[in-house]
N, C-alpha and C. Protein backbone atom coordinates (compact mmCIF):
# COMPACT_ATOMS: atom_id res chain seq x y z
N UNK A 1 0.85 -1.17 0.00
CA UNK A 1 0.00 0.00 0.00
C UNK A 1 0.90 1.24 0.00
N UNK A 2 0.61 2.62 -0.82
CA UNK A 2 1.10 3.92 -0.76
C UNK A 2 0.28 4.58 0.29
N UNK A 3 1.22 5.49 0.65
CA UNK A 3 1.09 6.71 1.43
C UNK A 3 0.03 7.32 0.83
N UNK A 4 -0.21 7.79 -0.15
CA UNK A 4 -1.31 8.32 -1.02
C UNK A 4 -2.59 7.30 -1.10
N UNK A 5 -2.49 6.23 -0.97
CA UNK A 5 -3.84 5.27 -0.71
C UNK A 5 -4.55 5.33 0.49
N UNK A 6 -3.39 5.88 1.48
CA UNK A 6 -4.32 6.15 2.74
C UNK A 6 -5.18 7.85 2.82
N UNK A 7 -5.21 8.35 1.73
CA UNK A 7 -5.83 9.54 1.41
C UNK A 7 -5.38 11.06 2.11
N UNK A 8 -3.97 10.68 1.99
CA UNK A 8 -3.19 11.49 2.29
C UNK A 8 -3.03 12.70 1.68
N UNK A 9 -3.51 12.38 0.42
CA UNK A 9 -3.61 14.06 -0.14
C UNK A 9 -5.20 14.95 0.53
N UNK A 10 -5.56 14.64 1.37
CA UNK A 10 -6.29 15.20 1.57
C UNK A 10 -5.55 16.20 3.42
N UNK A 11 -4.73 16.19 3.25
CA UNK A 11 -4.28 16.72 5.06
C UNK A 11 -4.22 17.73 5.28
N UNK A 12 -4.43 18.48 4.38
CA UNK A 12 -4.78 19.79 5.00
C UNK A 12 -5.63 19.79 5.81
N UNK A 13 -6.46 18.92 5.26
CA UNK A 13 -8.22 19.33 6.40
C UNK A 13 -8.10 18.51 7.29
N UNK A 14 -7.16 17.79 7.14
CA UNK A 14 -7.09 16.29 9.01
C UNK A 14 -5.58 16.60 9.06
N UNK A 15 -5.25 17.74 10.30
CA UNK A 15 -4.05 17.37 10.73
C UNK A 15 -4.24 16.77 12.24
N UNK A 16 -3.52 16.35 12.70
CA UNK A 16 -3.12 15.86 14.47
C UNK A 16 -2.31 15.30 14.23
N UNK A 17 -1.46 15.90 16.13
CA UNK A 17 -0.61 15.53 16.44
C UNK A 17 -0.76 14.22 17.46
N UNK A 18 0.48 13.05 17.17
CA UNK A 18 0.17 12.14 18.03
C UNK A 18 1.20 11.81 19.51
N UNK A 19 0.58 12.09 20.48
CA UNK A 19 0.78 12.14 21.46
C UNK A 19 0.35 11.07 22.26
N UNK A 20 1.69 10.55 23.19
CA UNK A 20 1.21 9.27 24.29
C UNK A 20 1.11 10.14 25.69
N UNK A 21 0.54 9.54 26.87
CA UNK A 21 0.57 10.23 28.14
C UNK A 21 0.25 8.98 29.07
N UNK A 22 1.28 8.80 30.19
CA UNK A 22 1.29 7.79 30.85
C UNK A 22 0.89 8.26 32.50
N UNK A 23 0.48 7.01 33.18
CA UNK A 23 -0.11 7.12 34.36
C UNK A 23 0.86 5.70 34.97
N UNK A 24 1.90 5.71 35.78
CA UNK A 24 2.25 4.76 36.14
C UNK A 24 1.61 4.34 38.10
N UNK A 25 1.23 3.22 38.36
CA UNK A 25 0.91 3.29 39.82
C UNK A 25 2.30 1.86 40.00
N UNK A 26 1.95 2.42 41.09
CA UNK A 26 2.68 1.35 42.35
C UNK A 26 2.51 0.87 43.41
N UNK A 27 1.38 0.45 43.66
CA UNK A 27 0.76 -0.23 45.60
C UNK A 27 -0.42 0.28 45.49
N UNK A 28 -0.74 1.63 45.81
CA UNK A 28 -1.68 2.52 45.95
C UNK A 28 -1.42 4.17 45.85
N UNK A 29 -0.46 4.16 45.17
CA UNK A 29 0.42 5.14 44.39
C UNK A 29 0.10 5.60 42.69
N UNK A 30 -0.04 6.69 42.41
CA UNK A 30 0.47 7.03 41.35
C UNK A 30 1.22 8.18 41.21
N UNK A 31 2.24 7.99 40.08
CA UNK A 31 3.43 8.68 40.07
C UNK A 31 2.50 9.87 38.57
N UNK A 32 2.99 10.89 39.20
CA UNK A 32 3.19 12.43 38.56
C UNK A 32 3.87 13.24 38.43
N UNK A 33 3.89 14.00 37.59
CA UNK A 33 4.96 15.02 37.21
C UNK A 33 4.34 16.41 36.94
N UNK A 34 5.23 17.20 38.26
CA UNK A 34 5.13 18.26 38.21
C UNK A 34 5.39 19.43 37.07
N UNK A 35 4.76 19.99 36.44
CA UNK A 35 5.52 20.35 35.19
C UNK A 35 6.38 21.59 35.67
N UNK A 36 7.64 21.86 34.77
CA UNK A 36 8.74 22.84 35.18
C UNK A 36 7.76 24.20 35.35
N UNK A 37 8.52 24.69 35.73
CA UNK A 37 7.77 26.59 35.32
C UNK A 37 8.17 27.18 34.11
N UNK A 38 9.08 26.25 33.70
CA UNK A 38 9.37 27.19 32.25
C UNK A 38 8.57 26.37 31.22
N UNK A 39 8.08 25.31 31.63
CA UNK A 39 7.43 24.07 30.44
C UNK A 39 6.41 24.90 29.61
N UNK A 40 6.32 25.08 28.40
CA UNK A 40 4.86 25.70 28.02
C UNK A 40 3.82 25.36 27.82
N UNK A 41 3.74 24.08 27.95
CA UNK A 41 2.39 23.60 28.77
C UNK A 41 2.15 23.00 29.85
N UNK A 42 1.37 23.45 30.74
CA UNK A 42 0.63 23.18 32.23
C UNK A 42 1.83 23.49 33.01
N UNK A 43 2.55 24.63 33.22
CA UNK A 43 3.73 24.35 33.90
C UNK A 43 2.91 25.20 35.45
N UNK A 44 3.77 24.10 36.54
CA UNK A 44 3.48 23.84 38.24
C UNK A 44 2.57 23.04 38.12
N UNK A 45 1.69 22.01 36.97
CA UNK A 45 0.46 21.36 37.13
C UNK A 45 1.05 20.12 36.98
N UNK A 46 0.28 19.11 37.80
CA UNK A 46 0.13 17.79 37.61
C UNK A 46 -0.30 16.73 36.67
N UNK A 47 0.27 15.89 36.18
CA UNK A 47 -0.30 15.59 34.98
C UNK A 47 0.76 14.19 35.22
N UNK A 48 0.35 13.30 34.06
CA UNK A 48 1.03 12.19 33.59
C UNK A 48 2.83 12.28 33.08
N UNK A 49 3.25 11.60 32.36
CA UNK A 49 4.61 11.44 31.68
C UNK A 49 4.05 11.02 30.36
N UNK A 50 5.28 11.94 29.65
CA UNK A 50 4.47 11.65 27.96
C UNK A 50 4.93 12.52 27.09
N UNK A 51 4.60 12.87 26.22
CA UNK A 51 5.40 13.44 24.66
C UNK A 51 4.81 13.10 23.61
N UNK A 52 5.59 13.49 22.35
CA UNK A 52 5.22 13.42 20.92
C UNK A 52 5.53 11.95 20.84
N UNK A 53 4.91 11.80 19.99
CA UNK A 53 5.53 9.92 18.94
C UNK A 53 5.94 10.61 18.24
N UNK A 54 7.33 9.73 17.57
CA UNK A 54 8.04 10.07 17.14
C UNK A 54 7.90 9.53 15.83
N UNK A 55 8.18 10.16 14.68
CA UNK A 55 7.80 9.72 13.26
C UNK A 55 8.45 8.03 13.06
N UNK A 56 7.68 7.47 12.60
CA UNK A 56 7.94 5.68 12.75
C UNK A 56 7.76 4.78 13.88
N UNK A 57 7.37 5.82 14.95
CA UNK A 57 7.50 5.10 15.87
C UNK A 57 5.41 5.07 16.35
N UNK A 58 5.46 3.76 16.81
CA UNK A 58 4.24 3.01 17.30
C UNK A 58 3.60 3.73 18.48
N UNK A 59 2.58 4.09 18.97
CA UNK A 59 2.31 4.48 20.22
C UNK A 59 2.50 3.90 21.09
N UNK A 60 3.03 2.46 21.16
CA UNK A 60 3.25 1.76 22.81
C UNK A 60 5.04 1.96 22.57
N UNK A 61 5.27 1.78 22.10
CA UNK A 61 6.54 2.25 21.95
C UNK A 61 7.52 3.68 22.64
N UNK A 62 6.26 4.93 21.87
CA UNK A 62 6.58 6.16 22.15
C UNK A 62 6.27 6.15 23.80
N UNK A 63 5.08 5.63 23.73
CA UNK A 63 4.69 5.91 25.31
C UNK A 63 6.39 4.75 26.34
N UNK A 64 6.36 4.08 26.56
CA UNK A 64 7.65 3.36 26.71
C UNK A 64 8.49 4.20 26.64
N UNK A 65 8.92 4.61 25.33
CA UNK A 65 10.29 5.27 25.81
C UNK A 65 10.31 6.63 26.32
N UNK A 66 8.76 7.18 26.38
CA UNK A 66 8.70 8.97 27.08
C UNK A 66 8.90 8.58 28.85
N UNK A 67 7.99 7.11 29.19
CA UNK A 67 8.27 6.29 30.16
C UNK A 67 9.91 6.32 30.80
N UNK A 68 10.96 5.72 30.22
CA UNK A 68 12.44 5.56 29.94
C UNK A 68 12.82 6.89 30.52
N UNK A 69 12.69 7.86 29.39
CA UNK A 69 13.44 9.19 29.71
C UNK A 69 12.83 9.77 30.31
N UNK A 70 11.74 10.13 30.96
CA UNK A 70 11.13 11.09 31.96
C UNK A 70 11.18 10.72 33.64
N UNK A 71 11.52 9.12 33.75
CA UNK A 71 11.75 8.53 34.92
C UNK A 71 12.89 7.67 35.38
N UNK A 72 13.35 7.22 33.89
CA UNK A 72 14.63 6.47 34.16
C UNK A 72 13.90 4.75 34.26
N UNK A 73 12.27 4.70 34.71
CA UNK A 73 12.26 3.11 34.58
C UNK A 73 11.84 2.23 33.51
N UNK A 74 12.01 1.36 33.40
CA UNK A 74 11.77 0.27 32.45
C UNK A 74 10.51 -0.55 33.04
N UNK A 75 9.66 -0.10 32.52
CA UNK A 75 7.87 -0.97 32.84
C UNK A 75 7.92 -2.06 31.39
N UNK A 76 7.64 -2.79 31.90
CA UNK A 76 7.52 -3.92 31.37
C UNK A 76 6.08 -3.93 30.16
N UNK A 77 5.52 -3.43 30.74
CA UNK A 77 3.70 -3.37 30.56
C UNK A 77 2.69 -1.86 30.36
N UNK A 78 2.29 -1.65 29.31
CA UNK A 78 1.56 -0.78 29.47
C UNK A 78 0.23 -1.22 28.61
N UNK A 79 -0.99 -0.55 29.47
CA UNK A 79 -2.07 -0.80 28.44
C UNK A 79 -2.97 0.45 27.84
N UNK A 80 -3.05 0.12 26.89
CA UNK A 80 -4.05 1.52 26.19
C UNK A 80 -5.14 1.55 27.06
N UNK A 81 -5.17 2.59 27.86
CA UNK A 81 -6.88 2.81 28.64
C UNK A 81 -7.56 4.22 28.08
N UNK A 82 -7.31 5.00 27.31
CA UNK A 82 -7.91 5.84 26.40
C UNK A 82 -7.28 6.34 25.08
N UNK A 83 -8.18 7.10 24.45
CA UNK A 83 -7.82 7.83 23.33
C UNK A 83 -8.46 9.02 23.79
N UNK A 84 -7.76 10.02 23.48
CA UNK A 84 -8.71 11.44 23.45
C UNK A 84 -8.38 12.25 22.20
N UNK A 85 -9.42 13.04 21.48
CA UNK A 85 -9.19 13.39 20.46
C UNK A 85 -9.01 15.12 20.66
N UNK A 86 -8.06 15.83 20.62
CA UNK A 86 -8.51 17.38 20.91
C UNK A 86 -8.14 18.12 19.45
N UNK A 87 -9.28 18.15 18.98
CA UNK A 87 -9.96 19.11 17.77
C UNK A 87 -9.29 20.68 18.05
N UNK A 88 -8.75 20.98 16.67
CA UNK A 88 -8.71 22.16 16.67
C UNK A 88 -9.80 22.56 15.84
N UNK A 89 -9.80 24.21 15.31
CA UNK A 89 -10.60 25.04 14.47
C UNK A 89 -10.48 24.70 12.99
N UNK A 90 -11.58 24.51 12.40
CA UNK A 90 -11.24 23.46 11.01
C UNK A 90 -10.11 24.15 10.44
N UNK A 91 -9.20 23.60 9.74
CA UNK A 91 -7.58 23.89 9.16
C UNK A 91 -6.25 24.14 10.26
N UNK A 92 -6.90 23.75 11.85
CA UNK A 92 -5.62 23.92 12.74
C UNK A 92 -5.44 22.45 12.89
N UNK A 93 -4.43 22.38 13.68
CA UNK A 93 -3.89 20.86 14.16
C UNK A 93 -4.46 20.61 15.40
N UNK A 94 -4.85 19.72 15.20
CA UNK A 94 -5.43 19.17 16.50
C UNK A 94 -4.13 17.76 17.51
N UNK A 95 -4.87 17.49 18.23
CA UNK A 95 -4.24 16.43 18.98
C UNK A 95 -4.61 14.71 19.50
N UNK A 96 -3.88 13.81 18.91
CA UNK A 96 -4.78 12.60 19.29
C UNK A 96 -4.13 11.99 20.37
N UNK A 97 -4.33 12.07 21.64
CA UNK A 97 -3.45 11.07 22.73
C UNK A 97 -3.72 10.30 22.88
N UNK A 98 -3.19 9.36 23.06
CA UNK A 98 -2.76 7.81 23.40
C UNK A 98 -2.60 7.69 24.67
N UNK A 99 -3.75 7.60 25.80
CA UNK A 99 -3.47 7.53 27.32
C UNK A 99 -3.11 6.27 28.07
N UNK A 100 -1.89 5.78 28.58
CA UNK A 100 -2.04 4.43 28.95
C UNK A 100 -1.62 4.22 30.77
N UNK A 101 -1.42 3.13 30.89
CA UNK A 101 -1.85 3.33 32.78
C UNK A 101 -0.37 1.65 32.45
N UNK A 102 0.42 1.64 33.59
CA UNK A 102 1.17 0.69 34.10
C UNK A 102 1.29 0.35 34.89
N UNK A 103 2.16 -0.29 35.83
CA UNK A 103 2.61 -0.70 37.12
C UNK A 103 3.98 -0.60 37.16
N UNK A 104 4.75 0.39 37.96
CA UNK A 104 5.82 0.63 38.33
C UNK A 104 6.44 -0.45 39.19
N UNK A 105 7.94 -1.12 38.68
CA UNK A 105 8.55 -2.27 39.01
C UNK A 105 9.05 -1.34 40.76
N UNK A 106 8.66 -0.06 40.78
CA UNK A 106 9.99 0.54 41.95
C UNK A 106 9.70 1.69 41.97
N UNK A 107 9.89 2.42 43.23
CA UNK A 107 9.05 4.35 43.28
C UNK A 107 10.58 4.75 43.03
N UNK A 108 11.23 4.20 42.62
CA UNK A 108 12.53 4.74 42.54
C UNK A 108 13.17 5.45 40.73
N UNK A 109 13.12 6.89 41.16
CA UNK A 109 12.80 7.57 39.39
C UNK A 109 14.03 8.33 39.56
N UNK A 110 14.04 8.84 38.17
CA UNK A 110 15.32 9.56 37.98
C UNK A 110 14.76 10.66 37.61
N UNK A 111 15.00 11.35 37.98
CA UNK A 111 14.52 13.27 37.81
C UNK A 111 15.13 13.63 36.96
N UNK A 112 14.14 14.59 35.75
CA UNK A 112 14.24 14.98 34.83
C UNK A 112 14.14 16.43 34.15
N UNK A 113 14.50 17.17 33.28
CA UNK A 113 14.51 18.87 33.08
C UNK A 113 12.76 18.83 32.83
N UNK A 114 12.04 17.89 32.66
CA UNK A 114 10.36 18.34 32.38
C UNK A 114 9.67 18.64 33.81
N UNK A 115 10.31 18.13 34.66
CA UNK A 115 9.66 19.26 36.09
C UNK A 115 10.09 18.01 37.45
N UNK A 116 9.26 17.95 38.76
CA UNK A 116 9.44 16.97 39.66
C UNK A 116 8.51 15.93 39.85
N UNK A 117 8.83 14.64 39.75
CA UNK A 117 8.08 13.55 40.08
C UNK A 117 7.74 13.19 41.27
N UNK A 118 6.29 13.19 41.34
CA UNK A 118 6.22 12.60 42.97
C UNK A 118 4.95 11.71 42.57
N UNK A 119 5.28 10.57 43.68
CA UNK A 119 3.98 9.44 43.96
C UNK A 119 3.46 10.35 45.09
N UNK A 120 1.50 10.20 44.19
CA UNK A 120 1.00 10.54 45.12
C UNK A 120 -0.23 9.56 45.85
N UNK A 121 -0.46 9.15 46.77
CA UNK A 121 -1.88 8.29 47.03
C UNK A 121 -2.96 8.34 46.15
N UNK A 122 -3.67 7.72 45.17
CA UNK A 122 -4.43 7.65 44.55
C UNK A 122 -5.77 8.18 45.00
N UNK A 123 -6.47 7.69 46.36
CA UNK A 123 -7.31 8.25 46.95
C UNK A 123 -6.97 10.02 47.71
N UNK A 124 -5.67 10.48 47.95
CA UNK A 124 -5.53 11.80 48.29
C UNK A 124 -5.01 12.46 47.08
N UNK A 125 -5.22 12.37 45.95
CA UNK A 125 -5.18 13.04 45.17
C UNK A 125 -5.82 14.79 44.98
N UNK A 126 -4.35 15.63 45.11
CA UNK A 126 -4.81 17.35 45.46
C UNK A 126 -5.34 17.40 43.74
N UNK A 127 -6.87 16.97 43.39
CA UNK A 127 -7.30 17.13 42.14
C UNK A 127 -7.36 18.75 41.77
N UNK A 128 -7.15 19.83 42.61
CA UNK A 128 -7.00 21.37 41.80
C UNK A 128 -5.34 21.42 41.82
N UNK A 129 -4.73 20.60 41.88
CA UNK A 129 -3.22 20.87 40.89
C UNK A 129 -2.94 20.56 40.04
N UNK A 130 -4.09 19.22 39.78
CA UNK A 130 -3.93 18.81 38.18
C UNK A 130 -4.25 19.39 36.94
N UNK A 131 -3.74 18.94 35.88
CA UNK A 131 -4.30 19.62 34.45
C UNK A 131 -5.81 19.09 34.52
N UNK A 132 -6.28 19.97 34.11
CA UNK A 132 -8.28 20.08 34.29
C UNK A 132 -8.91 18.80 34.15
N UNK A 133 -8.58 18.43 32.54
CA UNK A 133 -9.33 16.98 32.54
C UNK A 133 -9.21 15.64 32.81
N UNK A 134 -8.01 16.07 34.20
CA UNK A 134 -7.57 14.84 34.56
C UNK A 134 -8.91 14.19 35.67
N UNK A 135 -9.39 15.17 36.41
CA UNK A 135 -10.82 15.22 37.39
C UNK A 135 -11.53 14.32 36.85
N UNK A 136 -11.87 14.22 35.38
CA UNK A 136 -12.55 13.34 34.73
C UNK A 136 -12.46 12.19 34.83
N UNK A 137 -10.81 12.30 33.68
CA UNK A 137 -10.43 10.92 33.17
C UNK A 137 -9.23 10.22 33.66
N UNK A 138 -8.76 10.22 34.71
CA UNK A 138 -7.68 9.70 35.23
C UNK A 138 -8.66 8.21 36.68
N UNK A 139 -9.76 8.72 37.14
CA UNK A 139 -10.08 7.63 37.72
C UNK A 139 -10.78 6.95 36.48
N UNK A 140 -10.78 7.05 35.30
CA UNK A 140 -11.63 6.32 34.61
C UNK A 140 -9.73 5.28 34.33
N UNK A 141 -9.04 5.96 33.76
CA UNK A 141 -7.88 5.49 33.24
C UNK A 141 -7.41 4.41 34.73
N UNK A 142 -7.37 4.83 35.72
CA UNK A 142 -6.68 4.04 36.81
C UNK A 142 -8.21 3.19 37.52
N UNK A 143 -9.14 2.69 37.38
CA UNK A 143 -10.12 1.58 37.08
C UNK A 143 -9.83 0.63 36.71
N UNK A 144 -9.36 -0.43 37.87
CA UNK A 144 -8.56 -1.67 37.08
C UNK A 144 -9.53 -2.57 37.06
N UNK A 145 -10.98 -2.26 37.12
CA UNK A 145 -12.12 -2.94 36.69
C UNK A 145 -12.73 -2.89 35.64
N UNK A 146 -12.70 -1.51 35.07
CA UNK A 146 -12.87 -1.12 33.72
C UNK A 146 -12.11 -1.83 32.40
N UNK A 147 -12.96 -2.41 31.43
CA UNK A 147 -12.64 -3.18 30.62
C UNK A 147 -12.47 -2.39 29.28
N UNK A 148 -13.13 -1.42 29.18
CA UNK A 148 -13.30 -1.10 28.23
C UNK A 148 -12.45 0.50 27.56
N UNK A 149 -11.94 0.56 26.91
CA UNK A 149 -11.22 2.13 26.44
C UNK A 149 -11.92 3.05 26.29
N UNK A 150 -11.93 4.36 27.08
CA UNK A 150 -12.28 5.58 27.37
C UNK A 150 -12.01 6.21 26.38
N UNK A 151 -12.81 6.77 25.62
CA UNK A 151 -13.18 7.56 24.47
C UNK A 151 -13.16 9.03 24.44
N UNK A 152 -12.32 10.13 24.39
CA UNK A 152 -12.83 11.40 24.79
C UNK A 152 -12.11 12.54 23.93
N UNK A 153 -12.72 13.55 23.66
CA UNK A 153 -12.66 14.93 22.97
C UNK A 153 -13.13 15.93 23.04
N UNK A 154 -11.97 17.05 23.04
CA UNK A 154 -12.40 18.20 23.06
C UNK A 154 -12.85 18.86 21.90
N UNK A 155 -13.60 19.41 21.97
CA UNK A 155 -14.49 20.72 21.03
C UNK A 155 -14.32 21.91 21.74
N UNK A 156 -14.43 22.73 20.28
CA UNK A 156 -14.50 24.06 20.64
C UNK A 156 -15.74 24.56 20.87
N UNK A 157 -16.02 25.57 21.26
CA UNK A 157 -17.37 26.25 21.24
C UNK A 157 -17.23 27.27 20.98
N UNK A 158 -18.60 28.07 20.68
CA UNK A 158 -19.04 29.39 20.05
C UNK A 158 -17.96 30.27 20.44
N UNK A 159 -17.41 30.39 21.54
CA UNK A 159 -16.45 31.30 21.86
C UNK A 159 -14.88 30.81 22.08
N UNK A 160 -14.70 29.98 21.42
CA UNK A 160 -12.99 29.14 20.74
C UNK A 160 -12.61 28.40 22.25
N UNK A 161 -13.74 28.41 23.19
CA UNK A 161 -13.16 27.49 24.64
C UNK A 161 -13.48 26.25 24.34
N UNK A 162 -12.31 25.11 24.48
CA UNK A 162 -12.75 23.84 23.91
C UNK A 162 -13.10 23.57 25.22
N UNK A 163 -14.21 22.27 25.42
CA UNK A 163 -15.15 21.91 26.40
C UNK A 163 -14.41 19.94 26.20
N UNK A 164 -14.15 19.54 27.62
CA UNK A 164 -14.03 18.14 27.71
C UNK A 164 -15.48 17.02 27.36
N UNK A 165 -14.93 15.97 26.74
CA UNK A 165 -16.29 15.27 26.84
C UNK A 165 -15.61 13.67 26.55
N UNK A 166 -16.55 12.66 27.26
CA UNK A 166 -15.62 11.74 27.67
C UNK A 166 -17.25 10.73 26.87
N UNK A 167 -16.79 9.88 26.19
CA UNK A 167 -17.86 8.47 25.63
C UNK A 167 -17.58 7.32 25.83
């Protein structure tokens, strides 16, 4: 198959970027990262470990190795527990993440220039330090009863504020 069979000449009007974002736990732990103050996005906020995929590279992969370099550990295991789609304004780039959840072999991380890692109790989770739509979708993502992949996207609205929405 060509690159052009997958209807690639059409990308102007479908761009996104693909992005993994990880949630690692450990006991009754999950590990977060503080973002730097200079980061330009969510910086002092709480959020997952994660980055761009890298051209050729697979999303369990990317997620793995943003895993690698943002903590220093080697997880054995990760599983896809969402997709979220964040839409831009028709002809901008939007964003498709790849959210996945693991089990940390060890709370033992290597600190990194993207900000400070800390495990925090899953149930004391300070949810107004996190990035917004984590309130949502992070107990859906860390649900180790939940079988099924969490579906979710942002839209914009009448006044360019994109609004969370989770299916």
């Amino acid at each position: 198959m060509r690159f052009h069979d997958q209807g690639s000449d059409r990308a102007e009007s479908y761009k996104a970027i693909p992005r993994v974002l990880v949630f690692l736990t450990h006991q009754d732990d999950v590990l977060l990262l503080r973002g730097a103050p200079s980061k330009r996005l969510w910086p002092n906020r709480l959020n997952g470990v994660g980055g761009h995929v890298e051209p050729g590279e697979d999303v369990r992969a990317a997620a793995l190795r943003e895993v690698r370099e943002e903590t220093g550990l080697d997880v054995p295991h990760l599983d896809l527990r969402a997709i979220v789609h964040i839409s831009g304004s028709p002809g901008a780039t939007g964003v498709i993440n790849f959210v996945f959840r693991g089990d940390a072999p060890t709370k033992q991380v290597v600190h990194s220039a993207e900000g400070d890692l800390v495990w925090l109790p899953v149930r004391q989770l300070p949810w107004a330090e996190l990035v917004d739509d984590l309130r949502l979708l992070l107990p859906l993502v860390l649900d180790s009863n939940r079988k099924a992949i969490v579906f979710g996207s942002y839209v914009p609205d009448s006044t360019g504020e994109v609004r969370f929405f989770l299916t």
